[in-house]
Each structure stands twice: as C-alpha cells, then as structure tokens.
N, C-alpha and C. Protein backbone atom coordinates (compact mmCIF):
# COMPACT_ATOMS: atom_id res chain seq x y z
N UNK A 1 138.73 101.52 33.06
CA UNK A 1 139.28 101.37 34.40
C UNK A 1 139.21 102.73 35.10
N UNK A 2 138.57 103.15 36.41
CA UNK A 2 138.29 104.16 36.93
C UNK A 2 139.65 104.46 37.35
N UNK A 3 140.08 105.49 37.67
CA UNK A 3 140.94 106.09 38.76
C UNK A 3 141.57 105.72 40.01
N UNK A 4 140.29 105.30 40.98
CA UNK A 4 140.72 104.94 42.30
C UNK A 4 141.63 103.43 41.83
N UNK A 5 141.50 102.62 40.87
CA UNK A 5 142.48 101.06 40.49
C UNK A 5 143.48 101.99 40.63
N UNK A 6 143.76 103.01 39.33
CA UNK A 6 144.83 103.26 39.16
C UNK A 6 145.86 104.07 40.35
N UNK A 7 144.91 104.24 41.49
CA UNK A 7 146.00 105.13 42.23
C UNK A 7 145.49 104.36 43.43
N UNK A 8 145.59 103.06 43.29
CA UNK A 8 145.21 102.19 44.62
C UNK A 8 146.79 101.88 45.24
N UNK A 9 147.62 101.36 43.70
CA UNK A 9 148.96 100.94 43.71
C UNK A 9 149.93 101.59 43.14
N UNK A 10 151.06 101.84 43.35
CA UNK A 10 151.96 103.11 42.96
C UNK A 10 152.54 101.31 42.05
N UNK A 11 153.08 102.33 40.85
CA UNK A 11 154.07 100.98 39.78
C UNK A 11 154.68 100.48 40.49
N UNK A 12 155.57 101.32 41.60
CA UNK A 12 156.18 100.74 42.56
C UNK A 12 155.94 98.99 43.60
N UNK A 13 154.65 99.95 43.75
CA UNK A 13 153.96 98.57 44.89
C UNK A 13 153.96 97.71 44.00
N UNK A 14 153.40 98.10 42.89
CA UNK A 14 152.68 96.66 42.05
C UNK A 14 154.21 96.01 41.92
N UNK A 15 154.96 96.36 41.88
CA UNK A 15 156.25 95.22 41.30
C UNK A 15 156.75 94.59 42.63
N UNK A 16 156.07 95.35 43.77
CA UNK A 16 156.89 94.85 45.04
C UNK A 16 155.79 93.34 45.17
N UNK A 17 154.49 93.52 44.56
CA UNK A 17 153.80 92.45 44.87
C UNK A 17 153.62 91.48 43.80
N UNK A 18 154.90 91.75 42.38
CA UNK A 18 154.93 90.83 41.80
C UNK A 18 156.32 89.90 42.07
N UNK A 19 157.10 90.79 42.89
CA UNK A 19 158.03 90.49 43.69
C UNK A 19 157.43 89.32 44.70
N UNK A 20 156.88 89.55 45.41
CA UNK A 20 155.80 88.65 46.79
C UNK A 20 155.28 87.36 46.00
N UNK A 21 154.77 87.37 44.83
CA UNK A 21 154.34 86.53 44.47
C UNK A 21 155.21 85.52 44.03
N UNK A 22 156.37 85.76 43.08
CA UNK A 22 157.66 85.12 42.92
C UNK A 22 157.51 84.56 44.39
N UNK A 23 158.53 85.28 44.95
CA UNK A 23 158.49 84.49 46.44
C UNK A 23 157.88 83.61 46.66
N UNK A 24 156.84 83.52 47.04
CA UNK A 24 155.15 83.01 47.39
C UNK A 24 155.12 81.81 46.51
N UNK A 25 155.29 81.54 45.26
CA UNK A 25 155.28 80.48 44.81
C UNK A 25 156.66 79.72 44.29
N UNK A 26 157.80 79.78 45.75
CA UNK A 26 158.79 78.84 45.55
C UNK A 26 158.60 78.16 46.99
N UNK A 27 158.00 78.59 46.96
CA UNK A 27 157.49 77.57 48.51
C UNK A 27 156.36 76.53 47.93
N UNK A 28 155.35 76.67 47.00
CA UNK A 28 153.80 76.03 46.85
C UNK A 28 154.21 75.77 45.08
N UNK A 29 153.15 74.83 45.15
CA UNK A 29 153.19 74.54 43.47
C UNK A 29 152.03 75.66 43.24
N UNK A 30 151.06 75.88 44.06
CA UNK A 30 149.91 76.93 43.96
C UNK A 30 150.53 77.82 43.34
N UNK A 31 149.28 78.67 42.47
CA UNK A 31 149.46 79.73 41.13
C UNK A 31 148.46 80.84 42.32
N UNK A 32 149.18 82.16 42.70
CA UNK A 32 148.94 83.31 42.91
C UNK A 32 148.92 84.30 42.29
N UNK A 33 147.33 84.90 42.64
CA UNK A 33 146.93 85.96 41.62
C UNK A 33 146.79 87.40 42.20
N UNK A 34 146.80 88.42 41.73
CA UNK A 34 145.79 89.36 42.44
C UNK A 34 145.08 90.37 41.37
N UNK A 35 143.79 90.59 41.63
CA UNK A 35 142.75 91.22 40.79
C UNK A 35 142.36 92.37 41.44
N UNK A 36 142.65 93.43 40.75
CA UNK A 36 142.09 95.06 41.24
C UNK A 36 141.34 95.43 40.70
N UNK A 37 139.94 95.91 40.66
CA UNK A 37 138.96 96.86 40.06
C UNK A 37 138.00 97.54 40.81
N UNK A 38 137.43 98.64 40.73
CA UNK A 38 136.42 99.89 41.00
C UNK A 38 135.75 99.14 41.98
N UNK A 39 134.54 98.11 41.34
CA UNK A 39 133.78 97.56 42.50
C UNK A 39 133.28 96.30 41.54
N UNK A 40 132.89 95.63 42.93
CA UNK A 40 132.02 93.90 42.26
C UNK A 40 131.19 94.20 41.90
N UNK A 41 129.94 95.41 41.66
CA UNK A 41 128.99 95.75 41.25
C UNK A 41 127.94 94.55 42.32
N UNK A 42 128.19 94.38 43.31
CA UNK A 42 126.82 93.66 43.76
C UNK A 42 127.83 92.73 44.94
N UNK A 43 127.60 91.24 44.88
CA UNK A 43 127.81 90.44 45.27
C UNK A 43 129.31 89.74 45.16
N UNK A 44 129.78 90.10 46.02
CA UNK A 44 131.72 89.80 45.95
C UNK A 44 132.12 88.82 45.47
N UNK A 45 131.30 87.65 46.36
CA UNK A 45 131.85 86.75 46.10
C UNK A 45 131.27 85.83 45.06
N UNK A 46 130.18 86.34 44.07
CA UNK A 46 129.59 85.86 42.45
C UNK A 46 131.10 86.46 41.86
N UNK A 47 131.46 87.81 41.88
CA UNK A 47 132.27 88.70 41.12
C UNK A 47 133.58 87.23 41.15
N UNK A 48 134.43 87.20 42.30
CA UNK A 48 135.31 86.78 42.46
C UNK A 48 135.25 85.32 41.66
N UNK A 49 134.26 84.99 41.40
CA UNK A 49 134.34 83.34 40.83
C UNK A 49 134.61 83.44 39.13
N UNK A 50 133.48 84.86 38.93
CA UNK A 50 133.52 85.51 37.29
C UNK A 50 135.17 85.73 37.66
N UNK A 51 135.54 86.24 38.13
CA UNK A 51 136.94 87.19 37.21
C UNK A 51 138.04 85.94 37.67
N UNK A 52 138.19 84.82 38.68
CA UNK A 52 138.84 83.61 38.49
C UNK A 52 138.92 82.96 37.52
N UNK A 53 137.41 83.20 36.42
CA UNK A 53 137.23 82.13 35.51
C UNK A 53 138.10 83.10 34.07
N UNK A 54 137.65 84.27 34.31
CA UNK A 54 137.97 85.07 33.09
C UNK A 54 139.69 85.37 33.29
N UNK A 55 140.09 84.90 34.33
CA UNK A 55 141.77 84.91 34.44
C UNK A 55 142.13 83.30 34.26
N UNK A 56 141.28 82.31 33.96
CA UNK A 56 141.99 80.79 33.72
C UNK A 56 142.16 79.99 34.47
N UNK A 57 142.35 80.99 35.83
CA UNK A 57 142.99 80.42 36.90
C UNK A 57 142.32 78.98 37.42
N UNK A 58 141.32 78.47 36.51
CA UNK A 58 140.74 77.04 36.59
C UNK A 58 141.94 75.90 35.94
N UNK A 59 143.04 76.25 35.34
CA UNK A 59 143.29 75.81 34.00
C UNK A 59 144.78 75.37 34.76
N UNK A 60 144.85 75.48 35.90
CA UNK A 60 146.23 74.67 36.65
C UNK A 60 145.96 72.91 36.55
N UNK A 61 146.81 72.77 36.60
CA UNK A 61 147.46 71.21 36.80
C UNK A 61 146.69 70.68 37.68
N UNK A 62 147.45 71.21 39.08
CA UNK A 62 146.40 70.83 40.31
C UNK A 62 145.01 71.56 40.86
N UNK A 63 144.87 72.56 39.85
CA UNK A 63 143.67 73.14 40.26
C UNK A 63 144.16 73.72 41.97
N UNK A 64 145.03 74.18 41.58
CA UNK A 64 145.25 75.10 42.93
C UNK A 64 145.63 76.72 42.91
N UNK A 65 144.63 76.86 42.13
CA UNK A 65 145.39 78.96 41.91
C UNK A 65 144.24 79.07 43.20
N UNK A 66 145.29 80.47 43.26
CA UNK A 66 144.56 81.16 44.62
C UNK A 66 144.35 83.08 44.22
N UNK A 67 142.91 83.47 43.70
CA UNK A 67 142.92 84.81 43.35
C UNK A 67 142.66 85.64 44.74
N UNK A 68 143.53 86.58 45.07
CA UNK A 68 143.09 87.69 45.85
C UNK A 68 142.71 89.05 45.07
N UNK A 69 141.26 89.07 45.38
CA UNK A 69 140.24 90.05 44.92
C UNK A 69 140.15 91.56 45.45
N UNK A 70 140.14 92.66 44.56
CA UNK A 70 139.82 93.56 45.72
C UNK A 70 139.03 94.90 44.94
N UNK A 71 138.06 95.20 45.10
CA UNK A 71 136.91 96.05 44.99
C UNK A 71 137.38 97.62 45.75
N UNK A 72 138.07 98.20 45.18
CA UNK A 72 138.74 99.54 45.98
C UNK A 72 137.75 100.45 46.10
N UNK A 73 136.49 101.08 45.20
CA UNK A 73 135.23 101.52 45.31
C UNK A 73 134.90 101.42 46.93
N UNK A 74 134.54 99.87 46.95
CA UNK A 74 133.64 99.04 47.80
C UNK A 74 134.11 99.03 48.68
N UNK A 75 135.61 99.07 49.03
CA UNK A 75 135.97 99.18 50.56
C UNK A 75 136.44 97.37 50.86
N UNK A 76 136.14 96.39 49.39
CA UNK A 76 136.23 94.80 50.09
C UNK A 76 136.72 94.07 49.84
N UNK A 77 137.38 93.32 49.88
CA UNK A 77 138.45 92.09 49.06
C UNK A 77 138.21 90.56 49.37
N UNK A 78 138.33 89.76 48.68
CA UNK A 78 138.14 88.33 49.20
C UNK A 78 139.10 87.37 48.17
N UNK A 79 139.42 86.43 48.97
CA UNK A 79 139.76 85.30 48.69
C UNK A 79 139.21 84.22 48.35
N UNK A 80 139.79 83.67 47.29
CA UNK A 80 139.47 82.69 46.17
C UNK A 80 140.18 81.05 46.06
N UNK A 81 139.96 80.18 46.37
CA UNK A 81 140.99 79.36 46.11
C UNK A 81 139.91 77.99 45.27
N UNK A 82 141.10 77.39 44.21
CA UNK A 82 140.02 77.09 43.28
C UNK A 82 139.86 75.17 44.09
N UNK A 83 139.37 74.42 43.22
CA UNK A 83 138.59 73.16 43.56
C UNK A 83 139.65 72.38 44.44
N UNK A 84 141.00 72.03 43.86
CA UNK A 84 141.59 70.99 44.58
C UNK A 84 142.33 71.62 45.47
N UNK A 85 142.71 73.11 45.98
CA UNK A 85 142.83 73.00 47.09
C UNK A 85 141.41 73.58 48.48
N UNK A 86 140.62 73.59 47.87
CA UNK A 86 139.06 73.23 49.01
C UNK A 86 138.96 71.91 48.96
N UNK A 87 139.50 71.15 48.38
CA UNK A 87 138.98 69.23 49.07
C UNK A 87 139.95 69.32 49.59
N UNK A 88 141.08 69.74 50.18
CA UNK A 88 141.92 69.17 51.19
C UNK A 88 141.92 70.23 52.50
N UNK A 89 141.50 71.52 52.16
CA UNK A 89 141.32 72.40 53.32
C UNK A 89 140.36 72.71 54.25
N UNK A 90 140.75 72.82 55.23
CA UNK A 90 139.74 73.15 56.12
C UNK A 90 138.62 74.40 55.62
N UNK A 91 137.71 74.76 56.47
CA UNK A 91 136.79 75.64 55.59
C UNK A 91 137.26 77.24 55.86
N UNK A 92 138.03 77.17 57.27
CA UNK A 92 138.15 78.27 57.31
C UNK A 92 140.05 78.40 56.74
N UNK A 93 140.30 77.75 56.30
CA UNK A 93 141.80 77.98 55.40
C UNK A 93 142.65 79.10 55.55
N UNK A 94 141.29 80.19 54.85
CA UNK A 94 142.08 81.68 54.39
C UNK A 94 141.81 82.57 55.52
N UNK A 95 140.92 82.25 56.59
CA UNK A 95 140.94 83.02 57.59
C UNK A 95 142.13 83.91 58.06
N UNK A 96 143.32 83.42 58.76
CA UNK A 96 144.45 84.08 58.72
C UNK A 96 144.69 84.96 57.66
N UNK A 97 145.21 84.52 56.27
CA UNK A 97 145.42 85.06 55.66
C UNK A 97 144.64 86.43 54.78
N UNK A 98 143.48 86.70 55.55
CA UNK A 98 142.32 87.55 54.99
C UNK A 98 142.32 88.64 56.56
N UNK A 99 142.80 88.04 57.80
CA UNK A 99 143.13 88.94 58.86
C UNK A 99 144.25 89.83 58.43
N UNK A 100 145.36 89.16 58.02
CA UNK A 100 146.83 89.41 58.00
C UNK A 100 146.21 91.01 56.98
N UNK A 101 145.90 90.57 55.66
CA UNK A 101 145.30 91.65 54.87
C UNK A 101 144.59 92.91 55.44
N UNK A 102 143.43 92.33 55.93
CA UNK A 102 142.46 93.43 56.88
C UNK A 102 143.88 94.58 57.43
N UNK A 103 144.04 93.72 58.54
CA UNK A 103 144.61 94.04 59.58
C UNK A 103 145.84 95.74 59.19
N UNK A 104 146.22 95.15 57.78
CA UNK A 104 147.12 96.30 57.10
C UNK A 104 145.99 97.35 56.18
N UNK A 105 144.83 96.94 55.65
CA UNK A 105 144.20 97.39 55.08
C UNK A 105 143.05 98.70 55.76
N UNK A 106 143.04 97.83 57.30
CA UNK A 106 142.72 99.34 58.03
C UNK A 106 143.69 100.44 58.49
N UNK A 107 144.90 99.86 58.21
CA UNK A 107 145.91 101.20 58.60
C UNK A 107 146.26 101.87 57.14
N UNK A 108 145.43 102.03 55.88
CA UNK A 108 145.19 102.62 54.75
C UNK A 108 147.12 101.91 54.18
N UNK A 109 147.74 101.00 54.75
CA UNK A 109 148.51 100.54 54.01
C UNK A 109 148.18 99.01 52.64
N UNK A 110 148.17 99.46 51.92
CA UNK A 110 146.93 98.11 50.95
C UNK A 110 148.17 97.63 50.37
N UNK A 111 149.26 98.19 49.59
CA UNK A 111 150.39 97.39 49.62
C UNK A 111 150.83 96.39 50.38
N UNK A 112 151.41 97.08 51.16
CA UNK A 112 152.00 95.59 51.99
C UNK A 112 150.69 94.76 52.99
N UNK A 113 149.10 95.03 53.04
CA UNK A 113 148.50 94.05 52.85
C UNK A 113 148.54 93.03 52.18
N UNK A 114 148.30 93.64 50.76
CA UNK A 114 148.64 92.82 49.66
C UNK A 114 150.10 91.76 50.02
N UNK A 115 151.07 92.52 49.92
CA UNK A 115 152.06 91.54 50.46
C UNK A 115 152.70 90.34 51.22
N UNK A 116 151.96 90.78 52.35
CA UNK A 116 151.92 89.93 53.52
C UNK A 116 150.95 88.98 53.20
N UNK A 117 149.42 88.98 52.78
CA UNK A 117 148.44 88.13 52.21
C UNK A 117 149.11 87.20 50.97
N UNK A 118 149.39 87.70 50.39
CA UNK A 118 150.40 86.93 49.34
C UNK A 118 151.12 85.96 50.08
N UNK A 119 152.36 86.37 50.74
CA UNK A 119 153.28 85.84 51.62
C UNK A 119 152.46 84.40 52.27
N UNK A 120 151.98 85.08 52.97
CA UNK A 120 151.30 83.98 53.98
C UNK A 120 150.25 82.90 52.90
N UNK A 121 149.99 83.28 51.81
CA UNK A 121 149.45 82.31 51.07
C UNK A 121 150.33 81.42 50.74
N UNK A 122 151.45 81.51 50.50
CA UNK A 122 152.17 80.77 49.68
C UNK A 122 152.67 79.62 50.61
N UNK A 123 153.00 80.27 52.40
CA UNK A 123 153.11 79.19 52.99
C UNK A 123 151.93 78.75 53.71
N UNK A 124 151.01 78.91 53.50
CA UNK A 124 149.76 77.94 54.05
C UNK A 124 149.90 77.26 52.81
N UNK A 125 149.63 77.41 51.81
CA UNK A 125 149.28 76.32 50.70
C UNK A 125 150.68 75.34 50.67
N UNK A 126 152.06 75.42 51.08
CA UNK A 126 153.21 74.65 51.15
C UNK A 126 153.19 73.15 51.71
N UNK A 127 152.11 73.34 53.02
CA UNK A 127 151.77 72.21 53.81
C UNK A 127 151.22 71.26 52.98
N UNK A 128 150.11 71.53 51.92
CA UNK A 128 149.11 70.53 50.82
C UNK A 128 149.69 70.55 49.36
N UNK A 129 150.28 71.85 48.95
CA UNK A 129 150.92 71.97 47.56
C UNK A 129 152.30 72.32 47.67
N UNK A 130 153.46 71.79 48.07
CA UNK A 130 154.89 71.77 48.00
C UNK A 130 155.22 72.47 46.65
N UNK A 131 156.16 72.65 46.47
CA UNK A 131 156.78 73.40 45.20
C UNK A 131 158.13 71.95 44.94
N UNK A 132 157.82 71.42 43.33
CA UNK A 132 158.81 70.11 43.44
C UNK A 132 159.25 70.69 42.54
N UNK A 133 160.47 70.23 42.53
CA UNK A 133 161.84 70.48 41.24
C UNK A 133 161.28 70.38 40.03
N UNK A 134 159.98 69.94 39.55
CA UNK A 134 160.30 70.35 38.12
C UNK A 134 158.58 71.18 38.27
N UNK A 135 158.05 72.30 38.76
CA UNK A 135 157.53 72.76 39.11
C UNK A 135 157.55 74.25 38.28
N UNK A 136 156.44 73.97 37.45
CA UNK A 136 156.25 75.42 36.35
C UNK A 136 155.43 76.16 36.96
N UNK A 137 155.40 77.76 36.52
CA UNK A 137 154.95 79.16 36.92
C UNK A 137 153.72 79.23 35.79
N UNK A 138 152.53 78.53 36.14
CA UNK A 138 151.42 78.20 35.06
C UNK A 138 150.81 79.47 34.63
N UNK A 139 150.67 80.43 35.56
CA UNK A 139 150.08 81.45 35.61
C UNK A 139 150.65 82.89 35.30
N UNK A 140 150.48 84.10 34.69
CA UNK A 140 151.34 85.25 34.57
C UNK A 140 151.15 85.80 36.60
N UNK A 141 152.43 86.31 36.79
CA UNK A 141 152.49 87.03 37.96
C UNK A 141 152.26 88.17 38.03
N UNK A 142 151.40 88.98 36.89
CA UNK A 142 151.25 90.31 36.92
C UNK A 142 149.94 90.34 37.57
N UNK A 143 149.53 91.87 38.24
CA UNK A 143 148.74 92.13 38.73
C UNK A 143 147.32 92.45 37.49
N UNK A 144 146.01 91.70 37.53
CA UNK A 144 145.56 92.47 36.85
C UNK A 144 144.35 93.39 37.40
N UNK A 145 143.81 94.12 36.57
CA UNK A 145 143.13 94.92 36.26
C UNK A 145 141.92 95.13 35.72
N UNK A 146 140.52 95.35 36.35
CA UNK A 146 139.17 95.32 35.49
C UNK A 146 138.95 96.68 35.61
C-alpha cells in the first residue's frame, strides 16, 4: 500500500466515515462500501468491478451493495452499485451522488466528500431498498484498502 492511501484519510476521518456508513444504512437495506488505493492501473471502471468482486459485495441478499471507489494517485473515484439495484434504477442514479463527492473533492476536502456521498447514498437507495426490522449489516463497515 503506497503512502498517498495512507495519508489520504487521517484514522480520524476513516471512523467519521465508518460512522456515515452506520448512518447510511439505517435508512436502506443496501450494504455500503468504500475502497481506497494508489491507482486503477488503467481503466476505472474494469478496476471497480475487480475490487467489488474481491470485497463480496456480490454476496448480499438483495444484491444491493453499493462500492465507492477511489484511485488517490489518479485523481478519480467512481461508483459501483451491484445487479438488483441497476434493474430498478434509472441510469443516471448516482449522478447526484458522484456531484455531491466531486463537488467536496475539488475543495481538497475528500473526507467529508466521502461523507456526504455515503450519506446521500443511503437515502437515494431508501426509496427502492427500505431498511425493515429484521434487517442485517451483511457487509463489514470498515474502510478498505488495496
């Protein structure tokens, strides 16, 4: 793991955005992720499908995890959302929620990008994936790391 991962997020942030994610999924049955490493080495969005698969995040109930990706090298991040929630969404879905990100990510704040992208995931996905009373946390909420 290069350097720039490790000093992308202070321990701090990272717990504020495992904090966000809690949050984020008592609104949605959706499983929220987020993936930090150096660079996609090429093509973002091949990378993002590899490191969805190598995190499980196929392996939900409803097939609704949602990975936010981010290439700190590269300058790029993208959003991921797996099979069953693309048959019910529109195509542009994550649009908002990939502005909301940007939008903090050019003022060199990537934390509370992260945050707010989180946030706002959890209630876009609320409308198609509700969070019901007997509603398990399928996924670990830690941030990981390539």
């Amino acid at each position: 793991m290069k350097a720039s991962v490790e000093k992308f997020l202070s321990p701090a942030e990272e717990q504020l955005l495992v904090s966000a994610i809690r949050a984020a999924e008592t609104e949605t049955s959706g499983e929220i992720r987020v993936h930090i490493e150096p660079t996609s080495s090429g093509d973002i969005n091949k990378r993002i499908l590899l490191v969805f698969d190598e995190l499980n995040m196929h392996e939900t109930a409803l097939r609704n995890g949602v990975l936010i990706y981010v290439a700190v090298d590269d300058r790029e991040f993208a959003i991921y959302g797996d099979e069953g929630i693309n048959k019910v969404v529109e195509e542009d879905f994550w649009d908002n929620t990939k502005d909301i990100i940007q939008s903090q990510f050019k003022k060199g704040k990537f934390a509370e990008g992260l945050r707010q992208g989180i946030l706002a995931a959890g209630k876009a996905l609320k409308e198609f994936f509700p969070c019901e009373p007997d509603d398990i946390d399928e996924l670990p909420n830690t941030i990981s790391k390539g």
